[in-house]
PDB file of N, CA and C in Angstrom:
ATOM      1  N   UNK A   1      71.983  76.572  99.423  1.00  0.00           N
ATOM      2  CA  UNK A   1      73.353  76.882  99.092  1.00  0.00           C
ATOM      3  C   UNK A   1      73.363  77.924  97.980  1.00  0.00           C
ATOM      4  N   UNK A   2      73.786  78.913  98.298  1.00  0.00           N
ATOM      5  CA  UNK A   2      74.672  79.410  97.160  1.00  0.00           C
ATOM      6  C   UNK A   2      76.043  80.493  96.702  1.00  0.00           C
ATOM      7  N   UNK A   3      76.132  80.880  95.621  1.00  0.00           N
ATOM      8  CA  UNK A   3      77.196  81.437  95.605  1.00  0.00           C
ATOM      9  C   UNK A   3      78.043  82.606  96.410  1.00  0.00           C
ATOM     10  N   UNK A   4      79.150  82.763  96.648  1.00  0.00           N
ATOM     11  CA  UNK A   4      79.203  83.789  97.531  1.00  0.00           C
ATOM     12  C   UNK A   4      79.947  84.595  96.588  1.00  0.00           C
ATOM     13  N   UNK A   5      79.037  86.006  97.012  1.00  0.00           N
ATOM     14  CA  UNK A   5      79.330  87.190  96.776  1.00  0.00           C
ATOM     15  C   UNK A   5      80.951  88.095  96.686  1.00  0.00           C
ATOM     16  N   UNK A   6      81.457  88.651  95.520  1.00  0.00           N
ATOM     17  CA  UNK A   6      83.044  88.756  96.054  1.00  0.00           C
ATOM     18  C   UNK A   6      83.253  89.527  97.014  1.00  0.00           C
ATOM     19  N   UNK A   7      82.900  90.333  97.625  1.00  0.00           N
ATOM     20  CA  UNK A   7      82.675  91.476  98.776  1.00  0.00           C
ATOM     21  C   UNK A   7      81.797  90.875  99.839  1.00  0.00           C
ATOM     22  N   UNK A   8      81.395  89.797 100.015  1.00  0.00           N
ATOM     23  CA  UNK A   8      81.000  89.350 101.047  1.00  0.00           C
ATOM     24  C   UNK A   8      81.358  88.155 102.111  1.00  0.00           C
ATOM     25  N   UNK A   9      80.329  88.514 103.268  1.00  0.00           N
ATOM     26  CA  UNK A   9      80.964  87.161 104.670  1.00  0.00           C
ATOM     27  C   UNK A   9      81.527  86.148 104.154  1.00  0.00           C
ATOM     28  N   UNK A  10      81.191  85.305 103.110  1.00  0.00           N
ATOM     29  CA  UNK A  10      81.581  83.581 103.238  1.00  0.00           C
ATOM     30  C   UNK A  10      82.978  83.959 102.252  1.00  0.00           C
ATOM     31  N   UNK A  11      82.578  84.627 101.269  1.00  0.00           N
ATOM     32  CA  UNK A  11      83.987  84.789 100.480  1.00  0.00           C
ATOM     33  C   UNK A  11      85.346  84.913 101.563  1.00  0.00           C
ATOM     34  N   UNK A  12      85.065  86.554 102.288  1.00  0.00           N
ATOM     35  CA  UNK A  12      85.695  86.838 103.330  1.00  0.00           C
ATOM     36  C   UNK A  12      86.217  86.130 104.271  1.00  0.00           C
ATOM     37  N   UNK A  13      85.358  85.009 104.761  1.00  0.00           N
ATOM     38  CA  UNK A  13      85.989  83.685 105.782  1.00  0.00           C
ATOM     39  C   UNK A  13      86.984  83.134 105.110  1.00  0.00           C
ATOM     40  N   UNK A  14      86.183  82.559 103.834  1.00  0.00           N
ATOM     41  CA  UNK A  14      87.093  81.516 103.112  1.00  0.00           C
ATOM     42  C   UNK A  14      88.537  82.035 102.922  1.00  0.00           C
ATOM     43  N   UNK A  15      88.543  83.464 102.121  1.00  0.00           N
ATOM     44  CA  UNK A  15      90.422  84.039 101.605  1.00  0.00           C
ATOM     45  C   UNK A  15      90.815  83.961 103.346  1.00  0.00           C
ATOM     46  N   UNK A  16      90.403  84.627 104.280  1.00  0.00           N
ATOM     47  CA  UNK A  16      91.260  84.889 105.516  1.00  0.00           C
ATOM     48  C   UNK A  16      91.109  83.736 106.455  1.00  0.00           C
ATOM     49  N   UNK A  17      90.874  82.210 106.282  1.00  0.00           N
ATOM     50  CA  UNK A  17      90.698  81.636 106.978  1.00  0.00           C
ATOM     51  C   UNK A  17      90.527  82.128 108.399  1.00  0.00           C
ATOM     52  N   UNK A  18      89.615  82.819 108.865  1.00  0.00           N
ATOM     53  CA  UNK A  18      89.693  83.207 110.245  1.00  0.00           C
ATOM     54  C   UNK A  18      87.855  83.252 110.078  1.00  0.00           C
ATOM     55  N   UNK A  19      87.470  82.860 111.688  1.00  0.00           N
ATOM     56  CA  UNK A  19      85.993  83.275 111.919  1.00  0.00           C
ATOM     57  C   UNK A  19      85.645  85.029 111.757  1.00  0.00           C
ATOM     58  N   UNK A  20      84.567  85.388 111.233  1.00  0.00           N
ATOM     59  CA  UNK A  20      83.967  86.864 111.328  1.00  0.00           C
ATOM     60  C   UNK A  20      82.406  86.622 112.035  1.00  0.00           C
ATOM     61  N   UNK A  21      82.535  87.572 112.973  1.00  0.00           N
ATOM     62  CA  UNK A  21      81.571  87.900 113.472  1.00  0.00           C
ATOM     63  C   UNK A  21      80.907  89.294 113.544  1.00  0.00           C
ATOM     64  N   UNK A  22      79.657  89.287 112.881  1.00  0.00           N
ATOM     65  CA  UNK A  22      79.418  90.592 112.235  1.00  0.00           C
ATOM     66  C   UNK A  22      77.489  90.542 113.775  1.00  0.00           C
ATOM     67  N   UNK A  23      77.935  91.334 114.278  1.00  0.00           N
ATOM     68  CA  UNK A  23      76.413  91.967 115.055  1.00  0.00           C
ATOM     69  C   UNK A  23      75.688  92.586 114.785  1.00  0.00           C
ATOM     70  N   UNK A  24      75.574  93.026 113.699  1.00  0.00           N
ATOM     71  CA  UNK A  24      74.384  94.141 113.277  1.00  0.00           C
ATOM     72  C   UNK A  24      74.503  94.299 111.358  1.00  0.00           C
ATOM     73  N   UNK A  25      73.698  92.915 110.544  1.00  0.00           N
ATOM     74  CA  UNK A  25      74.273  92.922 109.713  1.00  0.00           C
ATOM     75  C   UNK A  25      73.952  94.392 108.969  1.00  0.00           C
ATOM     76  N   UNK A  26      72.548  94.952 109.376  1.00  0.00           N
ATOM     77  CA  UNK A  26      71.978  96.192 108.854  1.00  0.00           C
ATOM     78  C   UNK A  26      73.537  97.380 108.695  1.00  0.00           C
ATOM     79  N   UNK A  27      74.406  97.102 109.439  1.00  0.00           N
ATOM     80  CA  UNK A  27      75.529  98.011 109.464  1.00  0.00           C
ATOM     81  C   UNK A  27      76.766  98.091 109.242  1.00  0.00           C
ATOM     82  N   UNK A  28      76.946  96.692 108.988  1.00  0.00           N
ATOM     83  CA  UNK A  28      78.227  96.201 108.526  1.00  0.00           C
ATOM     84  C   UNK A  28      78.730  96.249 106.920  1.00  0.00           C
ATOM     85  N   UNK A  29      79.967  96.757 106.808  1.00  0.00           N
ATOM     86  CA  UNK A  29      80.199  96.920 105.717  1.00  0.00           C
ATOM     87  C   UNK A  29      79.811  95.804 104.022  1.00  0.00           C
ATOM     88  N   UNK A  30      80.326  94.485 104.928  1.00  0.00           N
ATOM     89  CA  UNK A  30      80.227  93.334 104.191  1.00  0.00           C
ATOM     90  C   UNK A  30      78.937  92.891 103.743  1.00  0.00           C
ATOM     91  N   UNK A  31      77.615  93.738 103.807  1.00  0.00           N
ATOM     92  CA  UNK A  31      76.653  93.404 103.609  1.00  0.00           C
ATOM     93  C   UNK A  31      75.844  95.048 102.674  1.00  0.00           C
ATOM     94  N   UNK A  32      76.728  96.097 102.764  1.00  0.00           N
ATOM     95  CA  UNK A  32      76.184  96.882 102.304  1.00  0.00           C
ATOM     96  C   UNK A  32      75.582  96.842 100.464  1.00  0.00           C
ATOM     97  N   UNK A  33      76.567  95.664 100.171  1.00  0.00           N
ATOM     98  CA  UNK A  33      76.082  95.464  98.624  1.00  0.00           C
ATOM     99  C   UNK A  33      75.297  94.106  98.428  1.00  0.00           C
ATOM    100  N   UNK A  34      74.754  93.884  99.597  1.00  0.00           N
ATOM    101  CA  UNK A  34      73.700  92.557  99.633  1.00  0.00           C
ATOM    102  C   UNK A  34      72.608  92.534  98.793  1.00  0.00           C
ATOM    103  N   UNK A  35      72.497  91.690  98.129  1.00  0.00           N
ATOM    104  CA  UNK A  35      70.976  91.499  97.063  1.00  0.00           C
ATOM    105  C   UNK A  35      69.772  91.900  97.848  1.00  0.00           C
ATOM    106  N   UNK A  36      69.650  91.821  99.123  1.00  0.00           N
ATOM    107  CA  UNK A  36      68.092  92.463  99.887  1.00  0.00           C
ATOM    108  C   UNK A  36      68.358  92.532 101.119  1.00  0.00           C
ATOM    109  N   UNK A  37      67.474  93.743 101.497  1.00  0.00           N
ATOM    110  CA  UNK A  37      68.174  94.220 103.223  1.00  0.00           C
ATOM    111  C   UNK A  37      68.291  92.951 104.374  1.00  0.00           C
ATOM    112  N   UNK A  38      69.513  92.938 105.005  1.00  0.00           N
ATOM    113  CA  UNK A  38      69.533  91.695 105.948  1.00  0.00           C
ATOM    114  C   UNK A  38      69.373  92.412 107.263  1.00  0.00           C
ATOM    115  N   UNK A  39      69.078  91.522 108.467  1.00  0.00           N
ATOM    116  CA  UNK A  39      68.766  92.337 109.758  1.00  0.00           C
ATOM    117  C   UNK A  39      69.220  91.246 110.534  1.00  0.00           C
ATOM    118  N   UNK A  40      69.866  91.906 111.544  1.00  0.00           N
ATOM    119  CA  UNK A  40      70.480  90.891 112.783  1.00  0.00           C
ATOM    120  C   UNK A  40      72.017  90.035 112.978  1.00  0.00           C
ATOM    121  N   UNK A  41      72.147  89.490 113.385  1.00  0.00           N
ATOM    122  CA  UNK A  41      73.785  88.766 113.353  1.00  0.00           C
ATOM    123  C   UNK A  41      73.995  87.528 112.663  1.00  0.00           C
ATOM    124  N   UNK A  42      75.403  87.678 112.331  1.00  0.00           N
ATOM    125  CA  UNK A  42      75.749  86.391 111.436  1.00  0.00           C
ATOM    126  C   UNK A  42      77.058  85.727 111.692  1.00  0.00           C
ATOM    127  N   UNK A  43      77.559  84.670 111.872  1.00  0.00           N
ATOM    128  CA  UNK A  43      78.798  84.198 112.248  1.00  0.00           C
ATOM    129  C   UNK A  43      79.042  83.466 111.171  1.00  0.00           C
ATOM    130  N   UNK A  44      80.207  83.347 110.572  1.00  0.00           N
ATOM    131  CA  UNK A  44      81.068  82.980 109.557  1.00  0.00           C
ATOM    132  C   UNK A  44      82.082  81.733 109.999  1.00  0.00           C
ATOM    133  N   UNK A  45      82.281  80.386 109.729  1.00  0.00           N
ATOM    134  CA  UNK A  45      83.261  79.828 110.186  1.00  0.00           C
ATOM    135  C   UNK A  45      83.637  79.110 109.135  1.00  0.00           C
ATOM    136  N   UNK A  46      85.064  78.838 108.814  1.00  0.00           N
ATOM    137  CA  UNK A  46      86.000  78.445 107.978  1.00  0.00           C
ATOM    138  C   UNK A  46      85.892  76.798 108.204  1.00  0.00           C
ATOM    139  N   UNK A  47      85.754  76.156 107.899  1.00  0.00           N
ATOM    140  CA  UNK A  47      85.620  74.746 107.413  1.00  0.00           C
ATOM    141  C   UNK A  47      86.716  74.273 107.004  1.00  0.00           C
ATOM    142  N   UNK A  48      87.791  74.013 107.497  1.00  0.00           N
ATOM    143  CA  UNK A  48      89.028  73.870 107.352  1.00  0.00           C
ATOM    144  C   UNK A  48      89.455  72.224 107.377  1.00  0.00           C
ATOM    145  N   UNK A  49      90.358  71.773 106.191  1.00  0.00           N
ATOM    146  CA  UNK A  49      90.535  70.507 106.224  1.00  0.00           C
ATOM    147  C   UNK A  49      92.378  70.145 105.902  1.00  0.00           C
ATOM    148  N   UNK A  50      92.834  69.680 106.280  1.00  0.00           N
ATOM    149  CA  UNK A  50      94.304  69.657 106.038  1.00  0.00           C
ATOM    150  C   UNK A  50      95.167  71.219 105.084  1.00  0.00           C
ATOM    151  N   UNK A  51      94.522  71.863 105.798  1.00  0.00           N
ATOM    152  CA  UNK A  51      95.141  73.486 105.742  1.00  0.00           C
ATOM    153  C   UNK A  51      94.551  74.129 104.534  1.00  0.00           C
ATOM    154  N   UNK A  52      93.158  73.083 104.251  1.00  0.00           N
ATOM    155  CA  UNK A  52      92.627  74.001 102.981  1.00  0.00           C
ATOM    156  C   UNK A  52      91.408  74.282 103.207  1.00  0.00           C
ATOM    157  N   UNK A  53      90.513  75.377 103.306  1.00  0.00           N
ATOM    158  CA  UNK A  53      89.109  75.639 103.335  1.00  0.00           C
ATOM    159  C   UNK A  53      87.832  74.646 102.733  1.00  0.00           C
ATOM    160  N   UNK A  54      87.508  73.985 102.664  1.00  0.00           N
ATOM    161  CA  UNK A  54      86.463  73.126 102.256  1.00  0.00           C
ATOM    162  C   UNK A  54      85.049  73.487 101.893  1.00  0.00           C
ATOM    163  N   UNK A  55      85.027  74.489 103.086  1.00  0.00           N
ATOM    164  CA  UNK A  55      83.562  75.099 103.066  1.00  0.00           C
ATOM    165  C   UNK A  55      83.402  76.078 104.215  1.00  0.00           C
ATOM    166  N   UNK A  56      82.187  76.736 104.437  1.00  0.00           N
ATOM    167  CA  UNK A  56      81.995  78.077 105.490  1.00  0.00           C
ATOM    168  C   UNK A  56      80.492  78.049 105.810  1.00  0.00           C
ATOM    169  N   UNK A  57      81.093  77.576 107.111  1.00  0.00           N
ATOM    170  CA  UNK A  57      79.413  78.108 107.765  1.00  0.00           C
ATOM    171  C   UNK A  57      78.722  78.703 108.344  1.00  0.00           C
ATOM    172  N   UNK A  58      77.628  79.489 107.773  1.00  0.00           N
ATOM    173  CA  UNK A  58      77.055  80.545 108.686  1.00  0.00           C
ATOM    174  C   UNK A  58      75.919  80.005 109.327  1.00  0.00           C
ATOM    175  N   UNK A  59      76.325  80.966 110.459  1.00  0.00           N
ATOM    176  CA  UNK A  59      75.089  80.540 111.356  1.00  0.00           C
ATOM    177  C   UNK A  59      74.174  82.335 111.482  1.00  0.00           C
ATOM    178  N   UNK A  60      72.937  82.576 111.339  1.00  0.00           N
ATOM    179  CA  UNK A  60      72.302  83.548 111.510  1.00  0.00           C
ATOM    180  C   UNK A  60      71.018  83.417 112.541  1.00  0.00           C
ATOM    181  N   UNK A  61      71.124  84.819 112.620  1.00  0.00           N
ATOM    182  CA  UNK A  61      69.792  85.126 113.908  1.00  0.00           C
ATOM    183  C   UNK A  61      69.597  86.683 113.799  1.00  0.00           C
ATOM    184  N   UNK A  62      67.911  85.817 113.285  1.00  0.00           N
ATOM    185  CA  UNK A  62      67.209  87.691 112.782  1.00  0.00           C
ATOM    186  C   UNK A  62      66.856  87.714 113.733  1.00  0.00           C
ATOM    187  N   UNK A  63      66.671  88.965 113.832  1.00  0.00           N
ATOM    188  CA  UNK A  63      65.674  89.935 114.638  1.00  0.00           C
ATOM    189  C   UNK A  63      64.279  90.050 113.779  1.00  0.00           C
ATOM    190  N   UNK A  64      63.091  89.826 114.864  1.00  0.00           N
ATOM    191  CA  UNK A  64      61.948  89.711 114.650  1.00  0.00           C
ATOM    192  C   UNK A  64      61.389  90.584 114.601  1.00  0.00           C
TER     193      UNK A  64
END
């Protein structure tokens, strides 16, 4: 676990309660200020509990 980034995926889920699906994290904006180069896709989902965010989960898959 840890913190999320203000310019990044989990932050991003959490304010817009909506899923993001990013395919190519090497190119996506939301990752251009990432602490170390990421590669491959990432899905974002809002964890939603009586209309309030709780938590966000990503699911990832590098490329080898």
């Amino acid at each position: 676990m840890s913190l999320p980034r203000p310019d990044g995926l989990t932050k991003t889920v959490a304010s817009q309660k909506q899923m993001v699906i990013v395919e190519d994290m090497e190119k996506h904006p939301l990752f251009k200020n990432a602490p170390r180069p990421r590669s491959g896709s990432i899905i974002g989902i809002p964890l939603i509990m009586n209309g309030l965010v709780v938590g966000v989960m990503n699911l990832v898959r590098t490329h080898v």
